[in-house]
C-alpha atoms as a PDB file:
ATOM      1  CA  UNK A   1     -24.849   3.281  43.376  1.00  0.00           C
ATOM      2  CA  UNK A   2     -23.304   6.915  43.054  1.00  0.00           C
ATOM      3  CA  UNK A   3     -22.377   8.393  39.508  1.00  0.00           C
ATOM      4  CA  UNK A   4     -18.206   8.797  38.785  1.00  0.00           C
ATOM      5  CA  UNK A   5     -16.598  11.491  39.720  1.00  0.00           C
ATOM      6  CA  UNK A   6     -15.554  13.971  37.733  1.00  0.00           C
ATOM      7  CA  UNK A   7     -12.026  13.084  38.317  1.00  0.00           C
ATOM      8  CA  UNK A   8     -12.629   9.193  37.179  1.00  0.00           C
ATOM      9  CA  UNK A   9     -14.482  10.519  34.127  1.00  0.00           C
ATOM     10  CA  UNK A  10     -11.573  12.664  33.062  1.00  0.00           C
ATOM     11  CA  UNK A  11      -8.950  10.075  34.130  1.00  0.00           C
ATOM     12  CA  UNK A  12     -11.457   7.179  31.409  1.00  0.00           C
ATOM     13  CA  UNK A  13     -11.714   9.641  28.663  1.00  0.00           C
ATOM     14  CA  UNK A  14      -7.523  10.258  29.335  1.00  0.00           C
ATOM     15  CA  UNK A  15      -6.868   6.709  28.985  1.00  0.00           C
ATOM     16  CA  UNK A  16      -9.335   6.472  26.053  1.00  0.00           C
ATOM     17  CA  UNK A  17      -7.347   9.317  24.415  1.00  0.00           C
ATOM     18  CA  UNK A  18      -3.886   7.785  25.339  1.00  0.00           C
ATOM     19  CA  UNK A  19      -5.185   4.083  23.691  1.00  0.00           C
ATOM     20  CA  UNK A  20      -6.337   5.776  20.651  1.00  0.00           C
ATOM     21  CA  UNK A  21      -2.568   7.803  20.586  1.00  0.00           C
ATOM     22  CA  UNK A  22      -1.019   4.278  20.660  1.00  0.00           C
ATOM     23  CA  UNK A  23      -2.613   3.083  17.852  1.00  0.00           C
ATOM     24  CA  UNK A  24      -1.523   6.339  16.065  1.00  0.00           C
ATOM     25  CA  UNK A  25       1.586   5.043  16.984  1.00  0.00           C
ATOM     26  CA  UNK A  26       1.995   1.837  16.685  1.00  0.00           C
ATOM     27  CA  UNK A  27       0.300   0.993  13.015  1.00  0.00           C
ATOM     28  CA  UNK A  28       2.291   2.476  10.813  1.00  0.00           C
ATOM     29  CA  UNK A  29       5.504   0.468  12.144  1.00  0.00           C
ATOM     30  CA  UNK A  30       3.179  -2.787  12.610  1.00  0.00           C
ATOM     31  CA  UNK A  31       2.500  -2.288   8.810  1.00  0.00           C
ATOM     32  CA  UNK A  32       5.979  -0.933   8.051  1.00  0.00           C
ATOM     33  CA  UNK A  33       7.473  -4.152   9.143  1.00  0.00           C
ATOM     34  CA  UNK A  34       4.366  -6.245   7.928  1.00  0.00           C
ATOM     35  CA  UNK A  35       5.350  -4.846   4.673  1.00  0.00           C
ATOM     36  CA  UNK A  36       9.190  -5.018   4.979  1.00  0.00           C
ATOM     37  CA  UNK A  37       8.697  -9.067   5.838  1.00  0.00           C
ATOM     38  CA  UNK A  38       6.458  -9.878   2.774  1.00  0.00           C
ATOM     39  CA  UNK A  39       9.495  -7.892   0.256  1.00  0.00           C
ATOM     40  CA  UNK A  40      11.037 -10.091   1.567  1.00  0.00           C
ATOM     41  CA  UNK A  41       9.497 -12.944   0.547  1.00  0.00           C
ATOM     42  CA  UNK A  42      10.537 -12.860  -2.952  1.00  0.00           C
ATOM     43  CA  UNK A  43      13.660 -10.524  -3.846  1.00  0.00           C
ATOM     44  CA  UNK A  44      13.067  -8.749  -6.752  1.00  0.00           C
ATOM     45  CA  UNK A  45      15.526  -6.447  -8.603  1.00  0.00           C
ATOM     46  CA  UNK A  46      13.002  -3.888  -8.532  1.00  0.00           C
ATOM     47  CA  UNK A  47      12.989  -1.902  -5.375  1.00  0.00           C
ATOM     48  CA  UNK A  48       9.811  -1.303  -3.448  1.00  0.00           C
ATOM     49  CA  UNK A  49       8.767   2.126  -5.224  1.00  0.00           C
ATOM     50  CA  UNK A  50       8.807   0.750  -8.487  1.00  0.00           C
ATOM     51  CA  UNK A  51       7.239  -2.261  -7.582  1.00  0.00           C
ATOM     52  CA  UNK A  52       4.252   0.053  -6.223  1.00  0.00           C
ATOM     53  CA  UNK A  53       4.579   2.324  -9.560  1.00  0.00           C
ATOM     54  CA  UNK A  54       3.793  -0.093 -11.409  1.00  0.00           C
ATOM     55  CA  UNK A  55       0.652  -1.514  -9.539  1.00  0.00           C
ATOM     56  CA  UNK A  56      -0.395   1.796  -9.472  1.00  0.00           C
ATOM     57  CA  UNK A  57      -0.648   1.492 -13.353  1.00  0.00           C
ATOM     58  CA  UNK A  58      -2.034  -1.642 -13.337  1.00  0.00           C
ATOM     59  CA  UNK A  59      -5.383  -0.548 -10.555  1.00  0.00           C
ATOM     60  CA  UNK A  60      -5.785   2.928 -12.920  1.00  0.00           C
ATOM     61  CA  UNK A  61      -4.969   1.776 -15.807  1.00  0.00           C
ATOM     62  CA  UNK A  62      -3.018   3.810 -18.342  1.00  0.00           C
ATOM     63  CA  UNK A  63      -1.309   6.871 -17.017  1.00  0.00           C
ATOM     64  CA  UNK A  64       0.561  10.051 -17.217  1.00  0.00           C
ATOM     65  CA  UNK A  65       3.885   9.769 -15.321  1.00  0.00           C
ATOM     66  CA  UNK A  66       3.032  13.268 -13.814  1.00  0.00           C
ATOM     67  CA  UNK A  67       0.143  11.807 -12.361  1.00  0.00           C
ATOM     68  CA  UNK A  68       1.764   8.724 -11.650  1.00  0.00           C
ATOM     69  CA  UNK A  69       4.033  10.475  -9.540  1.00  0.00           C
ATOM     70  CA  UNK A  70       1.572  13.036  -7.972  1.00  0.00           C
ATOM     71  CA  UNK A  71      -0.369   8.965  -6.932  1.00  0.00           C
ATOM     72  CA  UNK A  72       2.965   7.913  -5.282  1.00  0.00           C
ATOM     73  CA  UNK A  73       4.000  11.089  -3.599  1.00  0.00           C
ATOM     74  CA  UNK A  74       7.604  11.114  -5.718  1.00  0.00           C
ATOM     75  CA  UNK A  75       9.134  13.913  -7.245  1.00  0.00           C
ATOM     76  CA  UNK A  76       8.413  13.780 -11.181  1.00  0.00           C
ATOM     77  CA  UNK A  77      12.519  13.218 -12.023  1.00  0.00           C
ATOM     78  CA  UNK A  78      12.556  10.053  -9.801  1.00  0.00           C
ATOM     79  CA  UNK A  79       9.259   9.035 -11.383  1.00  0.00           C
ATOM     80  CA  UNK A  80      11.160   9.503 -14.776  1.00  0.00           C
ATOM     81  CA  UNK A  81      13.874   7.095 -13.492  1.00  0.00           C
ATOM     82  CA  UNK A  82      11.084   4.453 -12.296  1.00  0.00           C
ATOM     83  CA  UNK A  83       9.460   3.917 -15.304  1.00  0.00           C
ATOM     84  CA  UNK A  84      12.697   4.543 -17.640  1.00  0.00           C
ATOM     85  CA  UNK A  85      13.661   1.359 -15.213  1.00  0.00           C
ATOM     86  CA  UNK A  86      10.399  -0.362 -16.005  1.00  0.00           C
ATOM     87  CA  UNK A  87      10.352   0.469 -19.461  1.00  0.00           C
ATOM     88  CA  UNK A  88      13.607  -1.122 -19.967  1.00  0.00           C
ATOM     89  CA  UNK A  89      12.673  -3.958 -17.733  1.00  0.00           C
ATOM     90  CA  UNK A  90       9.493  -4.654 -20.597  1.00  0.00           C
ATOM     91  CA  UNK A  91       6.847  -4.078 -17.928  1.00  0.00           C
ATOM     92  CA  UNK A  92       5.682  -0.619 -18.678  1.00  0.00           C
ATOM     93  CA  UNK A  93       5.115   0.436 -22.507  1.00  0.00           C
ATOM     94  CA  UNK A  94       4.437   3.872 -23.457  1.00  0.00           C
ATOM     95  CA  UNK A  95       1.471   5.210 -25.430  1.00  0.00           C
ATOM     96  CA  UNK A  96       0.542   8.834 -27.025  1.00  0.00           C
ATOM     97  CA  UNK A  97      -2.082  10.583 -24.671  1.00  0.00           C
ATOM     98  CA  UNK A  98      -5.335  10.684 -27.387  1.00  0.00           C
ATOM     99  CA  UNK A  99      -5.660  14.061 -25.061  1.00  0.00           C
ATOM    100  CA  UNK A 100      -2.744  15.425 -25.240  1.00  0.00           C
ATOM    101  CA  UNK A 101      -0.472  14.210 -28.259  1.00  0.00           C
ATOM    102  CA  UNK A 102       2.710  16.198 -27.107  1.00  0.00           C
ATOM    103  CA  UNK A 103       2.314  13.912 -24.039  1.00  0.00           C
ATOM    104  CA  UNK A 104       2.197   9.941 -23.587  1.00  0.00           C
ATOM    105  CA  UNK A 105       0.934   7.951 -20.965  1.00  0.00           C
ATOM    106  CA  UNK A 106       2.453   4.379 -19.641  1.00  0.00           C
ATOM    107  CA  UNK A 107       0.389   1.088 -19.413  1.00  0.00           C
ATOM    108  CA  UNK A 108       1.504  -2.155 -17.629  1.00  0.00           C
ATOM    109  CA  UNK A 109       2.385  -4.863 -20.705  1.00  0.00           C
ATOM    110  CA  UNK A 110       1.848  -8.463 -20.240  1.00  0.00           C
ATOM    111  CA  UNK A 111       5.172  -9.231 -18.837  1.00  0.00           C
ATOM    112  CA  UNK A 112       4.277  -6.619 -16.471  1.00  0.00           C
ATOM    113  CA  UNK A 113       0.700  -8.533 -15.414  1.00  0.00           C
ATOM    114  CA  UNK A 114       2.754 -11.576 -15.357  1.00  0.00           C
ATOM    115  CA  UNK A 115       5.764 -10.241 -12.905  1.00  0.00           C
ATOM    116  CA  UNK A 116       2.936  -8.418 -10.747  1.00  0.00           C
ATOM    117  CA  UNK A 117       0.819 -11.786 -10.428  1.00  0.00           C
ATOM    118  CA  UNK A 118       3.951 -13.740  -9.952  1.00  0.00           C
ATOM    119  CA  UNK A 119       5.076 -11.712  -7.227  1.00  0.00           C
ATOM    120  CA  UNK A 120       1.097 -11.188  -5.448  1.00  0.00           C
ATOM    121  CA  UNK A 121       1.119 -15.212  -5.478  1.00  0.00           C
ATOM    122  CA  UNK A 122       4.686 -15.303  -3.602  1.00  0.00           C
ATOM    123  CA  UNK A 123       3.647 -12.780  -1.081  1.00  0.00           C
ATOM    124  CA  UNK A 124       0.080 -14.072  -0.518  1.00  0.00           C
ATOM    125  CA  UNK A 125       1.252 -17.837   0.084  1.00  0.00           C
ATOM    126  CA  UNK A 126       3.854 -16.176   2.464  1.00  0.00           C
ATOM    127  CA  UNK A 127       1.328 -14.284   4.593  1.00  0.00           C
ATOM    128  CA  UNK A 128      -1.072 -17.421   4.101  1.00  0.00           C
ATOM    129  CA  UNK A 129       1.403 -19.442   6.203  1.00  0.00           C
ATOM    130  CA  UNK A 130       1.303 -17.479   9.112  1.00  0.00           C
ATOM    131  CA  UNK A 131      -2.166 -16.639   8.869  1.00  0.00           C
ATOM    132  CA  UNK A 132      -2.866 -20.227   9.225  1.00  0.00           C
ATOM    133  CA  UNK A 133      -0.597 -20.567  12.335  1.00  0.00           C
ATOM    134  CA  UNK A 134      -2.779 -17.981  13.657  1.00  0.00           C
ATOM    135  CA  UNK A 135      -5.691 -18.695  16.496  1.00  0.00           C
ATOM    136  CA  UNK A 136      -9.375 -18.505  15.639  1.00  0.00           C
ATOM    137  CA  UNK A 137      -9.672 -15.635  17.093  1.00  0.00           C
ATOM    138  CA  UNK A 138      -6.681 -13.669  16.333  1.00  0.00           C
ATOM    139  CA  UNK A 139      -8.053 -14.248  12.213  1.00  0.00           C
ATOM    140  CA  UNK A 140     -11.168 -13.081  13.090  1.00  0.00           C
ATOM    141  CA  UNK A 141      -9.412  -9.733  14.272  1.00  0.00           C
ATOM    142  CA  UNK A 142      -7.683  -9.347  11.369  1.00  0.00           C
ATOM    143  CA  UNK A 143     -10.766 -10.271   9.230  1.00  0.00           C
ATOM    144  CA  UNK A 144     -12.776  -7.703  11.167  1.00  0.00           C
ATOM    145  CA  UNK A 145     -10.256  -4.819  10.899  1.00  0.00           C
ATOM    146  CA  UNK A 146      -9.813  -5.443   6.891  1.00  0.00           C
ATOM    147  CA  UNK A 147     -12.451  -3.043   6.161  1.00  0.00           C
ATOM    148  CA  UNK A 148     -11.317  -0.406   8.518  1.00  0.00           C
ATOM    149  CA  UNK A 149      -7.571  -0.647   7.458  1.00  0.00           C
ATOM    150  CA  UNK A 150      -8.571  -0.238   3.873  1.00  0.00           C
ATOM    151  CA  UNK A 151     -11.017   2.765   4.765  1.00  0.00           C
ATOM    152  CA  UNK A 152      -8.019   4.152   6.693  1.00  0.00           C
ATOM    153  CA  UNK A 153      -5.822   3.670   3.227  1.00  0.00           C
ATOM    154  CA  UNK A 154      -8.422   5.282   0.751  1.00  0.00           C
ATOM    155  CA  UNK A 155      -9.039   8.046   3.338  1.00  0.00           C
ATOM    156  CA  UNK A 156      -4.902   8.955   3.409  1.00  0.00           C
ATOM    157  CA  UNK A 157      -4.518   8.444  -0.035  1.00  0.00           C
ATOM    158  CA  UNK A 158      -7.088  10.955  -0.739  1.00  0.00           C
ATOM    159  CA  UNK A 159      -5.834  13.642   2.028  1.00  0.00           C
END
């Protein structure tokens, strides 16, 4: 048995390289429309970027909207209008900042907890249904790439 050629080696590590470019590619719409589908699941008149404000507040608990914003990559004005929207909706009450007391910090109230857990048990019943029309195997390749897709969202988060 003779060793590759060159050639074959370059042309494996090329298609290895072209693979990895099409996952590159192809995730971010996969979860785009993944994402898209479960909205869809239960229309809500808040649109998806409050929606996400607002479990942002909930996972870090009470927050400046500066920093709230800076955490969802908006511009501070249209993180004014999202929680002026949530405020008025009664599912974000503000607070003074015990740091700070020129500035105040917003906290999730409990008919924010209850629209959040409302709307998690929609979507995750959704996704449940087709999870269970799924093969075997095709759950165990989503159970297996769990971990990796949430490394993958910490590690862009933090960039």
């Amino acid at each position: 048995m003779t060793a590759p050629s060159v050639t074959a080696s370059s042309a494996i590590a090329e298609d290895a390289v072209a693979a990895q470019d099409q996952v590159a590619m192809r995730l971010p719409g996969a979860l785009a429309r993944l994402s898209r589908a479960l909205r869809r699941t239960e229309p809500t008149e808040l649109g998806p970027g409050s929606v996400a404000a607002l479990g942002t507040v909930r996972r870090e608990g009470p927050i400046r909207p500066g920093d709230l914003a800076l955490r969802e990559g908006v511009t501070p004005s249209t993180m004014t209008r999202i929680v002026a929207l949530l405020e008025n909706n009664g599912f974000l009450a503000r607070e003074s900042d015990p740091a700070d007391r020129r500035a105040y910090l917003v906290r999730v109230t409990d008919e924010g907890e209850a629209f959040l857990t409302r709307l998690s048990g929609v979507r995750s019943k959704a996704l449940q249904a087709q999870l269970d029309l799924l093969t075997p195997e095709e759950r165990a390749a989503i159970d297996a790439a769990l971990p990796v897709l949430e490394t993958l969202a910490t590690r862009l988060c933090a960039s």
